[in-house]
N, C-alpha and C. Protein backbone atom coordinates (compact mmCIF):
# COMPACT_ATOMS: atom_id res chain seq x y z
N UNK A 1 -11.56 6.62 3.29
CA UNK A 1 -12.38 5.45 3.44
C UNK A 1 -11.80 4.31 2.61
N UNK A 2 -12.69 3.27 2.72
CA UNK A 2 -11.44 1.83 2.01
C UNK A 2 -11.76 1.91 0.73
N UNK A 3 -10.75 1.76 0.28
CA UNK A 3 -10.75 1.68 -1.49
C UNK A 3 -10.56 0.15 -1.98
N UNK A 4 -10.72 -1.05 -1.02
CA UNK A 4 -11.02 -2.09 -1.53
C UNK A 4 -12.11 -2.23 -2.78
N UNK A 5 -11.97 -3.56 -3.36
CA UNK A 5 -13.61 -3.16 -4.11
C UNK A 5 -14.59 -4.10 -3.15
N UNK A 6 -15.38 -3.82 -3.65
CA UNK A 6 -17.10 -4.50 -3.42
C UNK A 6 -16.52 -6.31 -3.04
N UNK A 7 -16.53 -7.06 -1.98
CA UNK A 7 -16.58 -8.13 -2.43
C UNK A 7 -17.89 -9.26 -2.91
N UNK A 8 -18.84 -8.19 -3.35
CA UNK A 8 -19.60 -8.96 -4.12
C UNK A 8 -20.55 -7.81 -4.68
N UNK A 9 -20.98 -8.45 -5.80
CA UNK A 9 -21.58 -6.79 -6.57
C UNK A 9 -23.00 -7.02 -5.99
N UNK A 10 -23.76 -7.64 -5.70
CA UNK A 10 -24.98 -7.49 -5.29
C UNK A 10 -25.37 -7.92 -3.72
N UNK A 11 -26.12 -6.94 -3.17
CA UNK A 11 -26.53 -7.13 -2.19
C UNK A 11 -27.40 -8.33 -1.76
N UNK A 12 -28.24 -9.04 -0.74
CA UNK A 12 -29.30 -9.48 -1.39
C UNK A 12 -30.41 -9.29 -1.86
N UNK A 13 -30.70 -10.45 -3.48
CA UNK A 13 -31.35 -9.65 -3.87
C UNK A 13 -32.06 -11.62 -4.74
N UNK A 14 -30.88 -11.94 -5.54
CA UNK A 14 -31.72 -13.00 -6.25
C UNK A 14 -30.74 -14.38 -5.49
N UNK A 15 -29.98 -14.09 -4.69
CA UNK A 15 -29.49 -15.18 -4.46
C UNK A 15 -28.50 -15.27 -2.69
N UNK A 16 -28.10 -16.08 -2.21
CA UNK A 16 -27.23 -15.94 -0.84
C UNK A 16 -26.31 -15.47 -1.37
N UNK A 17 -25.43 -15.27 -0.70
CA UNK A 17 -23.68 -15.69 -0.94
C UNK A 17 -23.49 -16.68 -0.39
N UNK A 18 -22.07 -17.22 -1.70
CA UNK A 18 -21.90 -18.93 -1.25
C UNK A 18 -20.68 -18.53 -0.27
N UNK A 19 -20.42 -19.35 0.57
CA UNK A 19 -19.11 -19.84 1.19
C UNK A 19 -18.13 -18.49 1.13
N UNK A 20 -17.95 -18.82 0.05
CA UNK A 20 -16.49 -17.81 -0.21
C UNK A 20 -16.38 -16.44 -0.70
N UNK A 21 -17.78 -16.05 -0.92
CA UNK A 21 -18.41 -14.47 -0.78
C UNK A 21 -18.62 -14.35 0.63
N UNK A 22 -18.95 -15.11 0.92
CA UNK A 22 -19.06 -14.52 2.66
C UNK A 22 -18.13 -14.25 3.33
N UNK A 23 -17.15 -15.25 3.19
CA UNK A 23 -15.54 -15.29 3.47
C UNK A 23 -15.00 -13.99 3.12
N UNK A 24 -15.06 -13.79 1.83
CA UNK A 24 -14.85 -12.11 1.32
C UNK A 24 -15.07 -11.58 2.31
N UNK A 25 -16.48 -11.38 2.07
CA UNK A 25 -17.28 -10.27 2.55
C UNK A 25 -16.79 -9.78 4.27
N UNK A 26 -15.94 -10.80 5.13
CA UNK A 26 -15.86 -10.75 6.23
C UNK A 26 -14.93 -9.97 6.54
N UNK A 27 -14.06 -10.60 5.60
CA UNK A 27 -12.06 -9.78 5.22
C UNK A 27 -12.58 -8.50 5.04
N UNK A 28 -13.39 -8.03 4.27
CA UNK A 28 -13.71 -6.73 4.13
C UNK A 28 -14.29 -6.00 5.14
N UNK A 29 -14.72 -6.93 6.36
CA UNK A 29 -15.62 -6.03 7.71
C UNK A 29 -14.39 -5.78 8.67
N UNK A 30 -13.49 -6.78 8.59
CA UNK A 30 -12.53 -6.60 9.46
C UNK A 30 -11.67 -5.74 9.10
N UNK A 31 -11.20 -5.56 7.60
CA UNK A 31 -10.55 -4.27 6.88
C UNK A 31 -11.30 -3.17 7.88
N UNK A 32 -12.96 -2.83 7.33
CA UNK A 32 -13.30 -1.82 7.62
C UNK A 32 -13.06 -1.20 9.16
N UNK A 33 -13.09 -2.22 9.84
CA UNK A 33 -13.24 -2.23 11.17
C UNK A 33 -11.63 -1.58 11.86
N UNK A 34 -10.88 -1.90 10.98
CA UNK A 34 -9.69 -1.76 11.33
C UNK A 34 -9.06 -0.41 10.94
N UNK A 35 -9.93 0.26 9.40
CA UNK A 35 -9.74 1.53 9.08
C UNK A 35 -10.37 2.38 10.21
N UNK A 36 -11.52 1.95 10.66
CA UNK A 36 -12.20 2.73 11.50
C UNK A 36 -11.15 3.42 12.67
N UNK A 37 -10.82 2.29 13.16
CA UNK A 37 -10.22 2.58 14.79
C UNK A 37 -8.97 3.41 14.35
N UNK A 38 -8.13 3.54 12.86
CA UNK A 38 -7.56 4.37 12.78
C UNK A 38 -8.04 5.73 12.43
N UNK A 39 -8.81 5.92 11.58
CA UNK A 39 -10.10 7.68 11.61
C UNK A 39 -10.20 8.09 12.97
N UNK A 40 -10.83 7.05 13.77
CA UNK A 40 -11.38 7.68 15.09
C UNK A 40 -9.94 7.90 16.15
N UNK A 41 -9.19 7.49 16.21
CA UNK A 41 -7.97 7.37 17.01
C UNK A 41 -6.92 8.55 16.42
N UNK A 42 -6.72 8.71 14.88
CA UNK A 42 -6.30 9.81 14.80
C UNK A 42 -7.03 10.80 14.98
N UNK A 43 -8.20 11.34 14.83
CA UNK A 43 -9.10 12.44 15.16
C UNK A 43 -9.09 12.65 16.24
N UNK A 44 -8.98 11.78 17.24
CA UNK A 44 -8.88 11.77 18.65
C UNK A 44 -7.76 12.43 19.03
N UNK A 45 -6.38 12.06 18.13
CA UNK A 45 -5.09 12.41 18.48
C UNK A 45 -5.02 13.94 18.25
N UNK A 46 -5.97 14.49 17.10
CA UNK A 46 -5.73 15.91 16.46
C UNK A 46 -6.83 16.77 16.86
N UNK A 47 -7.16 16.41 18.42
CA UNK A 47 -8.15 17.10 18.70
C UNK A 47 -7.81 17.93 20.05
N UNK A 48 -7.61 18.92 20.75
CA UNK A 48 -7.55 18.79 22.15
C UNK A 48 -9.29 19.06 23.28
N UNK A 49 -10.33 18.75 22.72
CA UNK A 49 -11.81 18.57 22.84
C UNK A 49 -11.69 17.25 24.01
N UNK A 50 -12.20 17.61 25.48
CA UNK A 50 -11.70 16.18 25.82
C UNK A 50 -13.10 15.18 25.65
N UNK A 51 -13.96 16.03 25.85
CA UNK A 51 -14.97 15.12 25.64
C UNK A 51 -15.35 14.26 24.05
N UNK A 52 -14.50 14.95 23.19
CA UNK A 52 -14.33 14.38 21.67
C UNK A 52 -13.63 13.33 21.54
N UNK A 53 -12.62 13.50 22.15
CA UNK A 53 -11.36 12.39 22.24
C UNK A 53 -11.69 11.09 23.16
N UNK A 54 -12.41 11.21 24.24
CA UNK A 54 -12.63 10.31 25.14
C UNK A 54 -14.22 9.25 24.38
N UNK A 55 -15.30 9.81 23.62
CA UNK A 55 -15.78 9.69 23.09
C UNK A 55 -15.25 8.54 21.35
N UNK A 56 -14.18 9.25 21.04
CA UNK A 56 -13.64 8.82 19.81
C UNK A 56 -13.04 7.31 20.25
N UNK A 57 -11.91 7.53 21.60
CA UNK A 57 -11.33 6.30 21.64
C UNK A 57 -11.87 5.26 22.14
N UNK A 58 -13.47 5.92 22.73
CA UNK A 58 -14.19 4.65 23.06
C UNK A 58 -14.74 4.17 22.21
N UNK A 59 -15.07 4.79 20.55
CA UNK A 59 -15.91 3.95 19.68
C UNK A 59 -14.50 3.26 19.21
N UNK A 60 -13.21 3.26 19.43
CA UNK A 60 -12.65 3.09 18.66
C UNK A 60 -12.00 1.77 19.13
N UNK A 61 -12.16 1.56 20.53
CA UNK A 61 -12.16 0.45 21.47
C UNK A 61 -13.40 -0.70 20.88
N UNK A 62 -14.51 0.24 20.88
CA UNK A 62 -15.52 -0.88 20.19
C UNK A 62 -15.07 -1.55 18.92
N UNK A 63 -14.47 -0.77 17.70
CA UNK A 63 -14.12 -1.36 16.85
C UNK A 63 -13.39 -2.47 16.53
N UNK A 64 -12.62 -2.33 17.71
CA UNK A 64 -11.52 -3.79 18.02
C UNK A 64 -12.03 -4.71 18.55
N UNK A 65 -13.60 -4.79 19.13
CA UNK A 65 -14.42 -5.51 20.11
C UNK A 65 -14.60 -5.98 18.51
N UNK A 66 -15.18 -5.17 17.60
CA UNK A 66 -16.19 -6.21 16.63
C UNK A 66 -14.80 -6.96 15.21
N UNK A 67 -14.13 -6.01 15.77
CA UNK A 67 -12.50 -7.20 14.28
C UNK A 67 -12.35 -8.25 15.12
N UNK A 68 -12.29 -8.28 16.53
CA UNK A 68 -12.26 -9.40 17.28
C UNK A 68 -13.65 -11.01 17.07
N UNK A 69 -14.89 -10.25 17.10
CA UNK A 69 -15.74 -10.93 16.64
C UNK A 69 -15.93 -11.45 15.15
N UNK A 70 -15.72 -10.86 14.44
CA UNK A 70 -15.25 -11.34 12.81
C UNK A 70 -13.91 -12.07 12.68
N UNK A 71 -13.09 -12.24 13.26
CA UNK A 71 -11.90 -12.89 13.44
C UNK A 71 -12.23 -14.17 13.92
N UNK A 72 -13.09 -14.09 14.69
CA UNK A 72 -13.78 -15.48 15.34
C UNK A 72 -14.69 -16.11 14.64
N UNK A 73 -15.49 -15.06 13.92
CA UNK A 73 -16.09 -16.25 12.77
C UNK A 73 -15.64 -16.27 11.47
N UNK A 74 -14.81 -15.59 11.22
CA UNK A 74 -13.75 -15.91 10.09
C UNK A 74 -13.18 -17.19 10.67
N UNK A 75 -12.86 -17.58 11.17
CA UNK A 75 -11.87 -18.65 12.07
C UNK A 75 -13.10 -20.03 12.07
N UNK A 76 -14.06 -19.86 12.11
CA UNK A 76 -15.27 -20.57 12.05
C UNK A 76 -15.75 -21.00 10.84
N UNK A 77 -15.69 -19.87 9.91
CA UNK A 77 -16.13 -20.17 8.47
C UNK A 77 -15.11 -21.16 7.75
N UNK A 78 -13.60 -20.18 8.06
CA UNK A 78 -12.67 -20.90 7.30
C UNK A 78 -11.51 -21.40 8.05
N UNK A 79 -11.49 -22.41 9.02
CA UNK A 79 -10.59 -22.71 9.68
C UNK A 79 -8.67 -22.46 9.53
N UNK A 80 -8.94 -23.45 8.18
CA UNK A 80 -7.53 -23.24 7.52
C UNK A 80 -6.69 -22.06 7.25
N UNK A 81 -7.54 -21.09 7.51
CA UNK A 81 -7.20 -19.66 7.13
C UNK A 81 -6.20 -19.43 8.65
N UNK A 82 -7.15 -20.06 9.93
CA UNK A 82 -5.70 -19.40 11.12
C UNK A 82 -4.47 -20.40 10.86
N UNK A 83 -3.94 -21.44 10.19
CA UNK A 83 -2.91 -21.62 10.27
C UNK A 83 -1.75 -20.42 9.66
N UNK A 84 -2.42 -19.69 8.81
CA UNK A 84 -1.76 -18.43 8.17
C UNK A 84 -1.20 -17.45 9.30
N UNK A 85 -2.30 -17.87 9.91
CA UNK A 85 -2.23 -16.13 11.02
C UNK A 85 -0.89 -16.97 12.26
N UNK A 86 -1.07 -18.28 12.15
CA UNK A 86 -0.61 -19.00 13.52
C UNK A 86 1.18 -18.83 12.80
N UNK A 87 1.32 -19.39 11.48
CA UNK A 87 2.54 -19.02 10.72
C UNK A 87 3.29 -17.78 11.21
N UNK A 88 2.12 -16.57 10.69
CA UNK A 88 3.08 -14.86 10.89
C UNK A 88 3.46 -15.06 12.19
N UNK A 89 3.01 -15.68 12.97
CA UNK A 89 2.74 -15.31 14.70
C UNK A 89 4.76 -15.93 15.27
N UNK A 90 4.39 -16.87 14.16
CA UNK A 90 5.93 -17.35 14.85
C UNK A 90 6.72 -16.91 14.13
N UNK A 91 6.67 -16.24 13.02
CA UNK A 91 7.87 -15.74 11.95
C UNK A 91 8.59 -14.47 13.10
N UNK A 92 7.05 -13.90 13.49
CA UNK A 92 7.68 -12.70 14.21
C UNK A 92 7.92 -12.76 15.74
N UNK A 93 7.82 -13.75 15.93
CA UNK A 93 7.97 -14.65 17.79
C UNK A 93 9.94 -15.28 16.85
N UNK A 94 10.00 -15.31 16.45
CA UNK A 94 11.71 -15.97 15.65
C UNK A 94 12.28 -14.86 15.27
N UNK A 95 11.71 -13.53 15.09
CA UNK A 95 12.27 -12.81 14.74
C UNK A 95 12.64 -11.47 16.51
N UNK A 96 12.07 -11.79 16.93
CA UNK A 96 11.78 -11.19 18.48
C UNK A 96 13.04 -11.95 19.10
N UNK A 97 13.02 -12.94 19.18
CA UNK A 97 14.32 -14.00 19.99
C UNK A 97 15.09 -13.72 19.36
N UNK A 98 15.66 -13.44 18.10
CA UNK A 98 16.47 -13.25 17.29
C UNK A 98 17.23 -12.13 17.52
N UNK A 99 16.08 -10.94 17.76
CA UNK A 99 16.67 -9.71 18.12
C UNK A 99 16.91 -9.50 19.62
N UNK A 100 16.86 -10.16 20.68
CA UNK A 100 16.79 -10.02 22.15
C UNK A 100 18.29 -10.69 22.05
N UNK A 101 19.14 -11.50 21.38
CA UNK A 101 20.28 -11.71 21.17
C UNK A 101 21.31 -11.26 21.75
């Protein structure tokens, strides 16, 4: 399971989270979301159960449904954040042409 820490020590309780606890807090759903689909996808892989496996890779399909939805309001919360993602996108789109050479 994720060994990130907590991105915020309290639940609610005396206060919101501002801005950039939430922001955290999102990076950390999409982490989770992303450990998930690997648990369920390898279990799936180390299983020969078909109804286990067919079961597994469909929650595991969902999981990419909801990193997809947190990606979108990550992208909402903190705009500036996809120029990062838009950056890697071409480092490795330059590095793809590079190698088709």
């Amino acid at each position: 399971m994720p060994e990130f820490s907590n991105p915020f020590s309290l639940l609610k309780n005396d206060r919101l989270l501002t801005k950039e606890e939430l922001i955290r807090s999102i990076r950390f759903m999409i982490a989770a979301e992303y450990e998930a689909v690997q648990l369920y996808e390898q279990t799936a892989e180390s299983t020969d159960n078909a109804l286990a496996r067919e079961v597994l890779l469909d929650i595991a399909d969902e999981e990419k449904e909801h990193a997809g939805e947190f990606l979108r309001l990550l992208r909402e919360l903190d705009p500036d954040e996809e120029k990062f993602y838009k950056e890697g996108y071409a480092e490795v789109e330059e590095m793809i042409a590079r190698l088709k050479k």
